[in-house]
N, C-alpha and C. Protein backbone atom coordinates (compact mmCIF):
# COMPACT_ATOMS: atom_id res chain seq x y z
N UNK A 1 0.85 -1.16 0.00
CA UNK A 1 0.00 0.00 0.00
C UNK A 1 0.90 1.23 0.00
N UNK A 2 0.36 2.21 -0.82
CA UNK A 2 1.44 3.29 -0.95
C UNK A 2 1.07 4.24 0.29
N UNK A 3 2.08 5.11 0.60
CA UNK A 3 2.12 5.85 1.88
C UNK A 3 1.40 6.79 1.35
N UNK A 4 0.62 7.31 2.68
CA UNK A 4 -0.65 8.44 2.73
C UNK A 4 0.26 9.25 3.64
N UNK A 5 0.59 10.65 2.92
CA UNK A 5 1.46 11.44 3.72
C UNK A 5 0.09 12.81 4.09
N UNK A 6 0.40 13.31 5.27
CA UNK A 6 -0.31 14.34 5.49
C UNK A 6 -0.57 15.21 4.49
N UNK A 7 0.41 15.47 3.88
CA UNK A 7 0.09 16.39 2.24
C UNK A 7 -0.93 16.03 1.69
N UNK A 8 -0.69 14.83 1.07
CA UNK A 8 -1.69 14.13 0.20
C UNK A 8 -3.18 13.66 0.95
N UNK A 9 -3.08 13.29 2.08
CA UNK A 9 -4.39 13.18 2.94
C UNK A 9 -5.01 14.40 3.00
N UNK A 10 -4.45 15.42 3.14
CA UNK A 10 -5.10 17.07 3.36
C UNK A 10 -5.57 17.24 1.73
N UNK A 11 -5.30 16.83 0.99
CA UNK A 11 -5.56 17.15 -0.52
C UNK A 11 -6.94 16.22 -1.21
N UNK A 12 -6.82 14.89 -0.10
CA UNK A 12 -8.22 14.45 -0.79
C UNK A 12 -9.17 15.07 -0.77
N UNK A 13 -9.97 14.76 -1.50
CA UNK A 13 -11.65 15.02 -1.62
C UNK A 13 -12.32 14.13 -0.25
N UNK A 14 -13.57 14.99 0.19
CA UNK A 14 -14.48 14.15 1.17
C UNK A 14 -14.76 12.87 0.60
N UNK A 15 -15.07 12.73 -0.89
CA UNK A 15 -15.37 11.38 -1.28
C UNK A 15 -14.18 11.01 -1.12
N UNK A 16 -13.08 10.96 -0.70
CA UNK A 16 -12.13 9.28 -0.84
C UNK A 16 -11.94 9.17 0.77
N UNK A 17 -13.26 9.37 1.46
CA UNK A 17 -12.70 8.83 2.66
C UNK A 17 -14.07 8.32 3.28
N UNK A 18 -14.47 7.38 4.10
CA UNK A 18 -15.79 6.40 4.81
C UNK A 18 -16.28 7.28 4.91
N UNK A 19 -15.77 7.82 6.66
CA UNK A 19 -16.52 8.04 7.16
C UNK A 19 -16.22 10.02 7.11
N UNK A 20 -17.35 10.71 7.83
CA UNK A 20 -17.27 12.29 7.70
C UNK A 20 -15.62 12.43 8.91
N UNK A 21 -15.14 13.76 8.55
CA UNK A 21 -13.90 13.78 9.56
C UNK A 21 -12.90 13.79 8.80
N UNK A 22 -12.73 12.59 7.59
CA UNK A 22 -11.36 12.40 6.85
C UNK A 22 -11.20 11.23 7.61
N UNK A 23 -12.25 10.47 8.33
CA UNK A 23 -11.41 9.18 8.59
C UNK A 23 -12.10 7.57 7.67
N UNK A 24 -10.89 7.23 7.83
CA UNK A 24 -11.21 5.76 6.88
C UNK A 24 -11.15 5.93 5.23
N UNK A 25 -9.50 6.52 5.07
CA UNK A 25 -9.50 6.69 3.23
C UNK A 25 -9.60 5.75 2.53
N UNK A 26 -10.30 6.15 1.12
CA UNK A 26 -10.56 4.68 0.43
C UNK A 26 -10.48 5.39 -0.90
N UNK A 27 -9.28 6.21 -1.16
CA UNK A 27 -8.96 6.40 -2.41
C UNK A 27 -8.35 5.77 -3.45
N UNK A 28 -8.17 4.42 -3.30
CA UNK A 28 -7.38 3.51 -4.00
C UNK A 28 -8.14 1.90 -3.17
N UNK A 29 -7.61 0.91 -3.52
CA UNK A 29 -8.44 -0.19 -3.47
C UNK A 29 -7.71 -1.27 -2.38
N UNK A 30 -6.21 -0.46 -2.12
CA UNK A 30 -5.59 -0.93 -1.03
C UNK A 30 -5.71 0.01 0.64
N UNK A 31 -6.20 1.42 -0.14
CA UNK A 31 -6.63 1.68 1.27
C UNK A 31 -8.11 1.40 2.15
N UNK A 32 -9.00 1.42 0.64
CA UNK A 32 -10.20 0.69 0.86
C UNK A 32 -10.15 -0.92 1.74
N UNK A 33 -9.56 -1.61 1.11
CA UNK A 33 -9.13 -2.95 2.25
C UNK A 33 -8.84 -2.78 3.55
N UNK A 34 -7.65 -1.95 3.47
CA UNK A 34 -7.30 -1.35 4.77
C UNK A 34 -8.23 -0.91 5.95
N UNK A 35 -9.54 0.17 5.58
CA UNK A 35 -10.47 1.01 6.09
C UNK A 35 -11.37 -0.40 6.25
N UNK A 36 -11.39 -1.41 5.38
CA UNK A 36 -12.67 -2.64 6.21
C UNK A 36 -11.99 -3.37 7.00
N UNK A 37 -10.79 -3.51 6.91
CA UNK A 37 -10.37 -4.13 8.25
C UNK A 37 -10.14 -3.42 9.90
N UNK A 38 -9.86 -2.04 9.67
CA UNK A 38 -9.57 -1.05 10.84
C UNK A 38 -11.00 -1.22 11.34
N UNK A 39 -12.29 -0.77 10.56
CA UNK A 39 -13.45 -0.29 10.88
C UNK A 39 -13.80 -1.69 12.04
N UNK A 40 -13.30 -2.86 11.20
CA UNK A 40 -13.92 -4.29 12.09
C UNK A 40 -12.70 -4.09 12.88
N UNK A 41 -11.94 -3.81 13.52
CA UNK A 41 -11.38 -3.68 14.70
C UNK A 41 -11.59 -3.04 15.43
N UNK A 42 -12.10 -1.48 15.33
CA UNK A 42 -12.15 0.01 15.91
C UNK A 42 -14.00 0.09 16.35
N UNK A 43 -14.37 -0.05 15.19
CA UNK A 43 -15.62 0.66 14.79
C UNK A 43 -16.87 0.26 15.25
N UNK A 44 -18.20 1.16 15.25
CA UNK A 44 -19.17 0.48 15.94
C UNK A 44 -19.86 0.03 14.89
N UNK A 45 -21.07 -0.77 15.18
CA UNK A 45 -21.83 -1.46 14.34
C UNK A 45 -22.33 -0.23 13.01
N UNK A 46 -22.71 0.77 13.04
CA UNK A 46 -23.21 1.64 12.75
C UNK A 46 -22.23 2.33 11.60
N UNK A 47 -20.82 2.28 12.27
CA UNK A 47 -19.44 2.98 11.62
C UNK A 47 -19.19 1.23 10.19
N UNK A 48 -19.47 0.57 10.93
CA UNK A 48 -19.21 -0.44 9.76
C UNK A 48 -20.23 -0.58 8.46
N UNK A 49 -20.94 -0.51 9.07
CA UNK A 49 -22.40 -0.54 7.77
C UNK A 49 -22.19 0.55 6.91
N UNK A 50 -21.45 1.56 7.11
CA UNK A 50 -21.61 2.40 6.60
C UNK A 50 -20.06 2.96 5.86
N UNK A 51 -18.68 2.41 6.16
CA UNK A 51 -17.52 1.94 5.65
C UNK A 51 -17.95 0.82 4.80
N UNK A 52 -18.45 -0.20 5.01
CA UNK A 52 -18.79 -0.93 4.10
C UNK A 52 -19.55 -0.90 2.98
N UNK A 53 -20.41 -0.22 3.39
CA UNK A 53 -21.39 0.08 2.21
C UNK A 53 -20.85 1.35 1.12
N UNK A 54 -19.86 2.45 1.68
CA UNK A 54 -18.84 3.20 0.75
C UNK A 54 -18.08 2.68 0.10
N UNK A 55 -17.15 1.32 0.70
CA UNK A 55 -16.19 0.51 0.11
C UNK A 55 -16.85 -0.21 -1.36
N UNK A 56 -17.81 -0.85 -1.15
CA UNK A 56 -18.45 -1.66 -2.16
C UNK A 56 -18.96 -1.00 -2.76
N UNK A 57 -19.55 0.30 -3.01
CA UNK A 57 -20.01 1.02 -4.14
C UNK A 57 -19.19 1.48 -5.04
N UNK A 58 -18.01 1.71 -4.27
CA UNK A 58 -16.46 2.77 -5.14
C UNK A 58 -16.33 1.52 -5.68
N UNK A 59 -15.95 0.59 -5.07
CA UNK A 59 -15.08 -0.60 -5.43
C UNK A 59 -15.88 -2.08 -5.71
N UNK A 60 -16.72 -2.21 -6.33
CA UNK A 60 -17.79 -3.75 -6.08
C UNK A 60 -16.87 -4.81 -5.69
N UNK A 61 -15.76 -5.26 -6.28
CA UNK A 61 -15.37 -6.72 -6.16
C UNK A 61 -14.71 -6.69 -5.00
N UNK A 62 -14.03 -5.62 -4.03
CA UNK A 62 -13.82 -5.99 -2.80
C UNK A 62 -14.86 -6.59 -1.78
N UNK A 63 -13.96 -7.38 -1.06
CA UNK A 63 -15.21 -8.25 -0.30
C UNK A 63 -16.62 -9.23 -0.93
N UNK A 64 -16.67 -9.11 -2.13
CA UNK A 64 -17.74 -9.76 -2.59
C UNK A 64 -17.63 -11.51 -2.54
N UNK A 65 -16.52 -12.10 -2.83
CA UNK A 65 -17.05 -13.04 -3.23
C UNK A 65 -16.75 -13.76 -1.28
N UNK A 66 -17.31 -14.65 -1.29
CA UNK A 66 -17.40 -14.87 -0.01
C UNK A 66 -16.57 -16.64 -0.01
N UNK A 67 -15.00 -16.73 0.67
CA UNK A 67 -14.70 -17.53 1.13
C UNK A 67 -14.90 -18.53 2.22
N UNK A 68 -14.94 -19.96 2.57
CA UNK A 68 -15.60 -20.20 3.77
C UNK A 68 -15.13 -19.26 4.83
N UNK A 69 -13.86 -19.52 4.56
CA UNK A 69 -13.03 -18.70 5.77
C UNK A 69 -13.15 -17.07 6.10
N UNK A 70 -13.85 -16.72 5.33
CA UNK A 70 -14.52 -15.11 4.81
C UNK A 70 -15.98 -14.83 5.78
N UNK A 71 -16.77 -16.25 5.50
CA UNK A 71 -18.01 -16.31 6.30
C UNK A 71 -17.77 -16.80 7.69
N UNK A 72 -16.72 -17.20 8.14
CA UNK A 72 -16.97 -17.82 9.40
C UNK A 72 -16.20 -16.34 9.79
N UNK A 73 -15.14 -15.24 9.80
CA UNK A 73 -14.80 -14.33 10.15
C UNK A 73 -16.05 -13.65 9.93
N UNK A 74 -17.27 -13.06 9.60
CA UNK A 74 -17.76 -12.83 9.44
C UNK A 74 -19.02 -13.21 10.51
N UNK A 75 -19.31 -14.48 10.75
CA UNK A 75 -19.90 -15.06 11.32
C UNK A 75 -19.55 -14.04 12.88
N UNK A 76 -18.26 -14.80 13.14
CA UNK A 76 -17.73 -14.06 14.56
C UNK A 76 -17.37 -12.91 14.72
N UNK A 77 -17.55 -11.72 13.81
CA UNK A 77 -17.57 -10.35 13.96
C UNK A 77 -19.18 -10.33 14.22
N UNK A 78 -19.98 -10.82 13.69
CA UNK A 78 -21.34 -10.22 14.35
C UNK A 78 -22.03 -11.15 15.47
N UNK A 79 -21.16 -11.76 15.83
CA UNK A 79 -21.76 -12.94 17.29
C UNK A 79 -20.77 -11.67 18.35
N UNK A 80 -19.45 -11.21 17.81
CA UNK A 80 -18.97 -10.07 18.72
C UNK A 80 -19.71 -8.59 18.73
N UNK A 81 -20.14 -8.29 17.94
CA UNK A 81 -21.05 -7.11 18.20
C UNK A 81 -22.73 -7.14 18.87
N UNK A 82 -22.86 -8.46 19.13
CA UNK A 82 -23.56 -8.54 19.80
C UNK A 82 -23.52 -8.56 21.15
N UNK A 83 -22.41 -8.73 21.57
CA UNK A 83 -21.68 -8.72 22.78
C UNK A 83 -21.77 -7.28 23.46
């Protein structure tokens, strides 16, 4: 993933980033990956639906096709937000 220097982060557009703030950039398709994995570490249920649902519109084929090993991480991110 190429480095996001403060320069260039101050220079995006509101669209290349999730969420409002400038957080979670998804101007390229490696920071987009990046921003769905932070969001499922950091983020609340609410912050994800909504990183996710930015990611897959810019980008469709991220995250789409669904590995077993894809659904069972999946599985246990929302048995943990239920928590």
């Amino acid at each position: 993933m190429a480095k996001l220097t403060t320069k260039a982060r101050n220079a995006l557009q509101a669209k290349s980033f999730a969420l409002s703030g400038g957080r979670y950039p998804i101007e390229d398709k490696n920071h987009a990956r990046n921003a769905l994995a932070r969001v499922a570490q950091h983020g609340s249920s609410a912050e994800k639906a909504q990183v996710r649902a930015k990611v897959h519109a810019k980008y469709p084929g991220i995250g789409q096709k669904k590995t077993p090993e894809g659904r069972e991480l999946e599985r246990r991110l929302a048995a943990k937000d239920k928590r």
